[in-house]
Protein backbone atom coordinates (compact mmCIF):
# COMPACT_ATOMS: atom_id res chain seq x y z
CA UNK A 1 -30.18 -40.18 10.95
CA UNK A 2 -29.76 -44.10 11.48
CA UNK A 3 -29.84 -44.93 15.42
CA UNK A 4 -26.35 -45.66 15.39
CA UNK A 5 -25.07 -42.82 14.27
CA UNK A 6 -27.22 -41.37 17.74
CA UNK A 7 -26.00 -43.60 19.73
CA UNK A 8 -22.85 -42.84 18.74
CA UNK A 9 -22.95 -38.90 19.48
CA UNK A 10 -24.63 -39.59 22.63
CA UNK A 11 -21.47 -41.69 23.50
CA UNK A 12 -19.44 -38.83 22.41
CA UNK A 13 -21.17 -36.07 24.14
CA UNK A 14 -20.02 -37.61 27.20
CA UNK A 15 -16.42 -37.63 26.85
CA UNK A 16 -14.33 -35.36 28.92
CA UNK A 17 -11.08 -34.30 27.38
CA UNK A 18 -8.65 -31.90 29.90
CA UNK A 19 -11.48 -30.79 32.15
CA UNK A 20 -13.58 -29.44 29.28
CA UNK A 21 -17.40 -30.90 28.51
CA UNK A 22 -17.77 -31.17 25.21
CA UNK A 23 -21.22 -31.64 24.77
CA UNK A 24 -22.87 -29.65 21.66
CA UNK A 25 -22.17 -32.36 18.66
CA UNK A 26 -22.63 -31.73 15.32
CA UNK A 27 -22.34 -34.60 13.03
CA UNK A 28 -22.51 -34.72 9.23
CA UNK A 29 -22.41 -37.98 6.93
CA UNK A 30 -21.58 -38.04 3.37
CA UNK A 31 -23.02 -40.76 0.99
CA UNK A 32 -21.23 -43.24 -0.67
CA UNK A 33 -18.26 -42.29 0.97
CA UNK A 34 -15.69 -44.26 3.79
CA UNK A 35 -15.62 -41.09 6.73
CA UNK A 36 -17.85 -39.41 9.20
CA UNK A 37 -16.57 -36.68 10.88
CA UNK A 38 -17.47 -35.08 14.24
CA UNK A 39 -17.26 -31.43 15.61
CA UNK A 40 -17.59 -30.85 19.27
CA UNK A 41 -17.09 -27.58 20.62
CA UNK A 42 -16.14 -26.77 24.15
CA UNK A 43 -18.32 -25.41 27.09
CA UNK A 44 -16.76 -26.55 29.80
CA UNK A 45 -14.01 -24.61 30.74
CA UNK A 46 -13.20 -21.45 31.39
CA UNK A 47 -10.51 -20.69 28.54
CA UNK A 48 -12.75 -21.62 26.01
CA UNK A 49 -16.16 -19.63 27.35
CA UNK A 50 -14.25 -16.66 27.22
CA UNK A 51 -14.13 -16.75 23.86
CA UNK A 52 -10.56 -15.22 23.17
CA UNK A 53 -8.83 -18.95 22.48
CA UNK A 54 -11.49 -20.40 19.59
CA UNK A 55 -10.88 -24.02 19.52
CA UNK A 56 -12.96 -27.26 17.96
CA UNK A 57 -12.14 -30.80 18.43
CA UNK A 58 -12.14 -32.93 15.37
CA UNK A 59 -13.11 -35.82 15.87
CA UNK A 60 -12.53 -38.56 12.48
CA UNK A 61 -13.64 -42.14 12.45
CA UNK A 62 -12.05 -43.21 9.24
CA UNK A 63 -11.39 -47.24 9.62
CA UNK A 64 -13.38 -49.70 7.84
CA UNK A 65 -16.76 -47.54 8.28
CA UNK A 66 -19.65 -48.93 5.56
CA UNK A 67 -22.12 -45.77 4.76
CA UNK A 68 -25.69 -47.33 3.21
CA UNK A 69 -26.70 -45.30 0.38
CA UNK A 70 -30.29 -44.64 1.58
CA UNK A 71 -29.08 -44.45 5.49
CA UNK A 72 -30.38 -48.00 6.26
CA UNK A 73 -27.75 -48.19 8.59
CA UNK A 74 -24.02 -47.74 10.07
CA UNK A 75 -21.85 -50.40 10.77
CA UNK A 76 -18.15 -49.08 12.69
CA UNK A 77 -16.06 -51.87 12.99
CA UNK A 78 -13.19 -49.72 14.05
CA UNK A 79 -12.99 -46.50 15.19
CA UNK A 80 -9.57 -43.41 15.91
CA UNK A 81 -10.46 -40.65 18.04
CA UNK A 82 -8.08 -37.73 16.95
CA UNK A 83 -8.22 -34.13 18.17
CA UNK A 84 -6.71 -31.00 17.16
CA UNK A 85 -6.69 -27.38 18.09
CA UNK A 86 -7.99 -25.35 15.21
CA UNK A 87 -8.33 -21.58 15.22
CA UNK A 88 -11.73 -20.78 14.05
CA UNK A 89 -10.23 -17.95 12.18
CA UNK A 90 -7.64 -18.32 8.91
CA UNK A 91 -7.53 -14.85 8.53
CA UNK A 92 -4.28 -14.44 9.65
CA UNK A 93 -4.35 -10.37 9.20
CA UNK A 94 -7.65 -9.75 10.43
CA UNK A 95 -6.21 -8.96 13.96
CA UNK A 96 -3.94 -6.76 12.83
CA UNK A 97 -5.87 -4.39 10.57
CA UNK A 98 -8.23 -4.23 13.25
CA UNK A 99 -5.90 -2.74 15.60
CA UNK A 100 -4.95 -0.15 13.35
CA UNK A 101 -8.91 0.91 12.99
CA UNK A 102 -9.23 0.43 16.91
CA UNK A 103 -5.98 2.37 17.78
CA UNK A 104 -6.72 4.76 20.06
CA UNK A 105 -4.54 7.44 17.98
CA UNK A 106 -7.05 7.08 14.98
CA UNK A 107 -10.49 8.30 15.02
CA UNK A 108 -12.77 8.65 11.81
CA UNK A 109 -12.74 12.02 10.61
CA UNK A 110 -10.71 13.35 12.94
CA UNK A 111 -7.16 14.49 11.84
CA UNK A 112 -4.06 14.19 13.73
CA UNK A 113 -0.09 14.89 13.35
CA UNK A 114 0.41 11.73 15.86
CA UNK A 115 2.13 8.65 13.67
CA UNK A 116 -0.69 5.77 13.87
CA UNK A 117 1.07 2.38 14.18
CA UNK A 118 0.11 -0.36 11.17
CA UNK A 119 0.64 -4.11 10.66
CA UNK A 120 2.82 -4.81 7.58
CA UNK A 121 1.49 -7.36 4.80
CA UNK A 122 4.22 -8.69 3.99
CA UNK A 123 3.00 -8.72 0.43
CA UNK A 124 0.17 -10.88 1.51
CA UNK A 125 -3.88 -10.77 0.84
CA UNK A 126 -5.08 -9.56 3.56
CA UNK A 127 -8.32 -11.64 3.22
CA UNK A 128 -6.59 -15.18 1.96
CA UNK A 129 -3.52 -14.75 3.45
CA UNK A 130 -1.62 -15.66 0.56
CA UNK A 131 1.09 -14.10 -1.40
CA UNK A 132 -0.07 -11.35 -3.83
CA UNK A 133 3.29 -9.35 -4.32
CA UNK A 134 6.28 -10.67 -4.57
CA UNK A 135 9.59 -9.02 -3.04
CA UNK A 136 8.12 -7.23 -0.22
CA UNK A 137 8.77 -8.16 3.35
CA UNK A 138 10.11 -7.26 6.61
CA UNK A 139 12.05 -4.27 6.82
CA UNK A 140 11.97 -1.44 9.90
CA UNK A 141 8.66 -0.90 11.53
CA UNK A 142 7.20 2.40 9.92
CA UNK A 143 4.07 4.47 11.06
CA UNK A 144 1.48 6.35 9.42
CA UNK A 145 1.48 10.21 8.17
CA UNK A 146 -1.95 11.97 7.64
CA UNK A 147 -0.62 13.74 4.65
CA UNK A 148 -3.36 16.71 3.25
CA UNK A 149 -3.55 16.27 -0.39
CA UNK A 150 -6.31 18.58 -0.57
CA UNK A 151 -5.25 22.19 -1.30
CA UNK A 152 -8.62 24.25 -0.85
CA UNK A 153 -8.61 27.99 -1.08
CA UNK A 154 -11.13 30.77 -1.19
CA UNK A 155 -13.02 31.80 -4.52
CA UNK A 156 -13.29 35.23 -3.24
CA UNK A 157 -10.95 37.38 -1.22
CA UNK A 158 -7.18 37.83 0.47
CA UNK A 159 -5.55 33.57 -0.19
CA UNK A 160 -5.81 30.98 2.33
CA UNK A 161 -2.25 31.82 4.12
CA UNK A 162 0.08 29.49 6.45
CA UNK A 163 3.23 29.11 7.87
CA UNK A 164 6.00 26.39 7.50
CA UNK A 165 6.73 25.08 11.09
CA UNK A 166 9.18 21.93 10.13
CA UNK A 167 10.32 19.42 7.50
CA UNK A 168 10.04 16.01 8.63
CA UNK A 169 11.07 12.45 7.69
CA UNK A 170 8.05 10.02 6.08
CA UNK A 171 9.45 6.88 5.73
CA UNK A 172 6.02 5.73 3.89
CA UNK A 173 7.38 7.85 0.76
CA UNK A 174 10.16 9.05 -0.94
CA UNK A 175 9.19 12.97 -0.52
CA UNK A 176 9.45 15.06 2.74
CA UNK A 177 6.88 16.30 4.44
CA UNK A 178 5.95 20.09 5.74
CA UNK A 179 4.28 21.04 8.53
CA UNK A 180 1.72 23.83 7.88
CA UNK A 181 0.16 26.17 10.89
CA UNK A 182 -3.07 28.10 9.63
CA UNK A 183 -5.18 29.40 12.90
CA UNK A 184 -5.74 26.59 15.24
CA UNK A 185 -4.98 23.62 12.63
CA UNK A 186 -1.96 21.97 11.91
CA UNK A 187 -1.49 19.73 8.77
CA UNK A 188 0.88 17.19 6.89
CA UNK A 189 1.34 18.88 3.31
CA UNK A 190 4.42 17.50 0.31
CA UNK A 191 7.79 19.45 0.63
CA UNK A 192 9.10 21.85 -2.04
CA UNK A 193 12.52 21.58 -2.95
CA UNK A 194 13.37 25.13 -1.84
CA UNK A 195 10.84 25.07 0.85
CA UNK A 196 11.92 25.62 4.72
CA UNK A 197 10.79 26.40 8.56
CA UNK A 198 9.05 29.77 8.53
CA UNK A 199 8.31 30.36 4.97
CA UNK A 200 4.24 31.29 3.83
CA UNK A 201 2.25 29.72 1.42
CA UNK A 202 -0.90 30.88 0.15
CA UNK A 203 -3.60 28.99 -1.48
CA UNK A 204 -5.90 30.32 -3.92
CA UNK A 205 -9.31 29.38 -5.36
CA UNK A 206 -10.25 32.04 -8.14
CA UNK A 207 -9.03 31.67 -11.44
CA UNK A 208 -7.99 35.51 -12.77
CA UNK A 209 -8.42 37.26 -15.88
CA UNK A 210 -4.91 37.56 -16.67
CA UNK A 211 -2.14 34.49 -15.47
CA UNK A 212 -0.71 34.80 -12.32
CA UNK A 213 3.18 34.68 -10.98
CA UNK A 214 3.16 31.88 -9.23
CA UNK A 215 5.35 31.72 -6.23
CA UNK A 216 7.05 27.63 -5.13
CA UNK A 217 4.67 26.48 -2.48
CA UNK A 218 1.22 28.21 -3.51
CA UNK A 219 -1.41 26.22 -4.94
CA UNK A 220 -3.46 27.90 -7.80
CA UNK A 221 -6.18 26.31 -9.84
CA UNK A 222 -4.28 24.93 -13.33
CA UNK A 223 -6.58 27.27 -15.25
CA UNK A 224 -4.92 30.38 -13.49
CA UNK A 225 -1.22 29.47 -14.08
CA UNK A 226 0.64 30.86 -17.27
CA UNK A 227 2.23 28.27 -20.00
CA UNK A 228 5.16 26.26 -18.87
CA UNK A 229 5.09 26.36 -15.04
CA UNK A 230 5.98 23.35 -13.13
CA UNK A 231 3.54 21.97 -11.02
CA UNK A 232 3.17 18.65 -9.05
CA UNK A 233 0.00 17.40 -6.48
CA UNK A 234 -2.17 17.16 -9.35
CA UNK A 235 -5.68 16.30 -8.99
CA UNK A 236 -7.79 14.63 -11.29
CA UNK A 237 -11.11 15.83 -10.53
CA UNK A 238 -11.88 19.62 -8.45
CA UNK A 239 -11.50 19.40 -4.62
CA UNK A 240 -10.81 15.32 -4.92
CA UNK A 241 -7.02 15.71 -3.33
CA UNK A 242 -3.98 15.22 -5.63
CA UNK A 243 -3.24 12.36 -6.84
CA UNK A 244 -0.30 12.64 -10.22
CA UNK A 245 3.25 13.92 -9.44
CA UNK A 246 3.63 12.96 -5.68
CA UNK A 247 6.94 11.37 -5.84
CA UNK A 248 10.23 12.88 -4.25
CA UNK A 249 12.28 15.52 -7.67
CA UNK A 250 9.04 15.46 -9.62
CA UNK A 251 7.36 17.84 -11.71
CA UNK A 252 4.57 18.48 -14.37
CA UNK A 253 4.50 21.20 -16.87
CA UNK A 254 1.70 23.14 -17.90
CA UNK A 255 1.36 23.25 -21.94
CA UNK A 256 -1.55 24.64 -23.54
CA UNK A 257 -4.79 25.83 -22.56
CA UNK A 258 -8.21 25.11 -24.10
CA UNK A 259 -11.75 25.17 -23.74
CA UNK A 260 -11.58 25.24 -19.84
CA UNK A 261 -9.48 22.56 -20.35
CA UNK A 262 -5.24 22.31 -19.45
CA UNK A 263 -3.00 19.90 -21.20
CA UNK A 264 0.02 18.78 -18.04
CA UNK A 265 2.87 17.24 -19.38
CA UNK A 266 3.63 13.95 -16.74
CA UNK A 267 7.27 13.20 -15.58
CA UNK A 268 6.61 10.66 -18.02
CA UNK A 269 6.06 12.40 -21.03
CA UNK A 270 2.52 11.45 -21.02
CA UNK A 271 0.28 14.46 -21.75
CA UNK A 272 -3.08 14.83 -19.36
CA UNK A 273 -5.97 17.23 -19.82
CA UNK A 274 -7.76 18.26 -16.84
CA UNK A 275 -10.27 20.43 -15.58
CA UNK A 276 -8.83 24.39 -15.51
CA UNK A 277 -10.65 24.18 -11.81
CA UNK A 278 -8.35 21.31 -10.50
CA UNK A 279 -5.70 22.52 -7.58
CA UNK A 280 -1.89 22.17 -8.36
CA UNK A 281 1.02 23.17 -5.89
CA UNK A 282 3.53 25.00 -7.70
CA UNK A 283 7.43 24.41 -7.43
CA UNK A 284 9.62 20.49 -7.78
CA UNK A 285 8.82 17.87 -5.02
CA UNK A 286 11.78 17.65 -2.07
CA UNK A 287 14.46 15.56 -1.72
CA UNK A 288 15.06 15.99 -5.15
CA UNK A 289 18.59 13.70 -5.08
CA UNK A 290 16.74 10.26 -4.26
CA UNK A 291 17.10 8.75 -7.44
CA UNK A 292 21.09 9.22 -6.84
CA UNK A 293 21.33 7.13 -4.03
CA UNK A 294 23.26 4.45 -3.26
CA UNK A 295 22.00 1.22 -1.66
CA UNK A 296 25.50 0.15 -1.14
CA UNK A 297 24.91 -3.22 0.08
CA UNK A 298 21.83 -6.20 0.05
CA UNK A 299 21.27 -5.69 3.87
CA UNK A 300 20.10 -2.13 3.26
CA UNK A 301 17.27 -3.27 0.78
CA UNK A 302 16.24 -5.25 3.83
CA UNK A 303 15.97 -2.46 5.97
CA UNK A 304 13.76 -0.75 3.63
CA UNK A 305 11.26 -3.82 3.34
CA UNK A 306 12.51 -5.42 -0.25
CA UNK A 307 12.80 -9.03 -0.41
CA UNK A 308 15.82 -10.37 -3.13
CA UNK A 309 14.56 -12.00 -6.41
CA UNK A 310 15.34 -15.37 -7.24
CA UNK A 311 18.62 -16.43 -7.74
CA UNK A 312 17.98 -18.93 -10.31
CA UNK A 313 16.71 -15.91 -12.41
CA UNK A 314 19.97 -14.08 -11.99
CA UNK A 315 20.02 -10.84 -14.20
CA UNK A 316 22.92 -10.54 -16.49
CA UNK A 317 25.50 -8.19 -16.07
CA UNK A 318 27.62 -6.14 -18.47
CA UNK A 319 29.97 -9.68 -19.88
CA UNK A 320 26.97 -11.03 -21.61
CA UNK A 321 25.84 -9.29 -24.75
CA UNK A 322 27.30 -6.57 -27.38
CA UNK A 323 29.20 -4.09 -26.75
CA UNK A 324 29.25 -0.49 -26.69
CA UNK A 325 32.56 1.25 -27.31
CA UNK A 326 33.47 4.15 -28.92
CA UNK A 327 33.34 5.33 -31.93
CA UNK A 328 36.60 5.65 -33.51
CA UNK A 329 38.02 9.37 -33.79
CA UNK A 330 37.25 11.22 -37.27
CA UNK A 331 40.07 12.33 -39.18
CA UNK A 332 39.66 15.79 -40.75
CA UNK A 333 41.87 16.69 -44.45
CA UNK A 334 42.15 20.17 -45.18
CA UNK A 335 41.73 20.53 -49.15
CA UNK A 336 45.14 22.95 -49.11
CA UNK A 337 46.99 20.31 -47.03
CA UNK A 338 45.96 17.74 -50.10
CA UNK A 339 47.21 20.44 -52.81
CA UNK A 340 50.82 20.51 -50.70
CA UNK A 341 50.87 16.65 -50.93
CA UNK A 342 50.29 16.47 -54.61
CA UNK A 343 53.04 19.35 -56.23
CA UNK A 344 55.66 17.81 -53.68
């Protein structure tokens, strides 16, 4: 470094901006190029030791500066002194994803019925901050349910056996949730359709000789449940929580059976095989009516987080196109009404 360039950080080192010392100075050249640009941070005063309000001060001499392609020397003929508070961070949702891993409420492996508070994307990265999904943002705050996909019984003896307490509201999904007691544990568990406070379901782990009758609620391995029952909370792998058929009026139906294999047929119309060993809750998911709702105006899609699409990309309505009437009515001759018509 030429000794100008020293001279000149020494000279900078000393300035005092707002009652703050800046004096640790960092300063990086660039060859052949017309800039040289300086980074002091603070250690004078007290907001900025404490370390919760980052800041830097840029400082930019960019006015007639000559830079020597071997650093034989520096000449500054003029110089601007510009500073700027600059977060040290960019991650704009780094603060906020923390808190939900710091909330008191939420403890790793530990399960609770308590709603955990959680930032909203907004459709952004969380990393880059920038937009990754389109149409979502704002909407009501909403708070985290702990919902059990894991349906785990006993391979020997009497079913695992508990009791409906409540059916509550998850505004994270379009199903209802159940409240299952079982000893000293309380859970989150998916809502049957005909399911309600005070009703038992069992969940098994052995997979019998002969089918079982499956009751709405239980949860049997696949391999145990006769042809054509409808299922949902499907799992993928044994004892990995279900993952297919989770969304509010849905259902799978069991087909065939072969080779310790199952063949599910999806809500839609896709066919699965899966391990006869994989847990399924038997019965149709609640709220079973969502697809008939009505929005009934744009500020309610608001409410419920969705952004509007463009409005230079307008979808068409039903004026633009063909189309689709009715087909005329068919007109039906008797062959003894045509045998009247001719001899009169």
């Amino acid at each position: 470094m030429s000794q100008s360039i020293l001279n000149l950080s020494r000279s900078l080192a000393r300035l005092s901006l707002k009652g703050s010392s800046y004096t640790s100075v960092q300063c990086t050249r660039a060859l052949n190029c017309s800039s040289l640009q300086h980074i002091l941070e603070p250690q004078g005063s007290e907001r900025a030791r404490s370390g919760k309000y980052p800041t830097r001060l840029t400082v930019d001499i960019s006015q007639h500066m000559i830079c020597a392609p071997h650093g034989a020397g520096l000449v500054v003929q003029r110089s601007g002194l510009h500073t700027s508070g600059i977060a040290l961070h960019d991650n704009r949702f780094k603060d906020g994803f923390t808190k939900f891993k710091d909330h008191p409420i939420y403890k790793k492996g530990v399960y609770t019925l308590k709603p955990i508070p959680f930032p909203k994307s907004g459709g952004r990265d969380p990393k880059t901050g920038r937009i990754a999904i389109h149409g979502i943002g704002g909407g009501h705050k909403r708070r985290y349910r702990m919902v059990d996909f894991k349906r785990i019984g006993p391979e020997k003896g009497p079913p695992k056996t508990e009791k409906v307490v409540s059916i509550k509201y998850d505004p994270n999904r379009s199903a209802r949730l159940a409240i299952l007691a079982g000893g000293t544990h309380k859970r989150y568990i998916l809502a049957t359709r005909n399911m309600q406070a005070g009703n038992l379901v069992r969940t098994y782990g052995e997979i019998p000789r002969m089918p079982v009758l499956a009751e709405e609620g239980d949860a049997h391995p696949v391999g145990a449940l006769p042809t054509g029952t409808l299922v949902h909370n499907v799992e993928l792998q044994p004892h990995l929580g279900g993952t297919l058929v989770r969304a509010a009026g849905t259902t799978a139906q069991v087909l065939r059976k072969a080779a310790g294999q199952v063949i599910l047929q999806l809500p839609s119309k896709h066919q699965i095989s899966i391990d006869e060993r994989c847990m399924v809750t038997v019965g149709q998911v609640s709220n079973h009516e969502h697809n008939q709702r009505i929005i009934g105006k744009a500020g309610r899609n608001r409410w419920l987080g969705k952004r509007p699409s463009s409005g230079l990309w307008k979808r068409k309505g039903g004026w633009a196109g063909r189309k689709i009437r009715p087909l005329p009515p068919i007109k039906v001759y008797l062959a003894s009404d045509k045998v009247e018509e001719k001899e009169s």
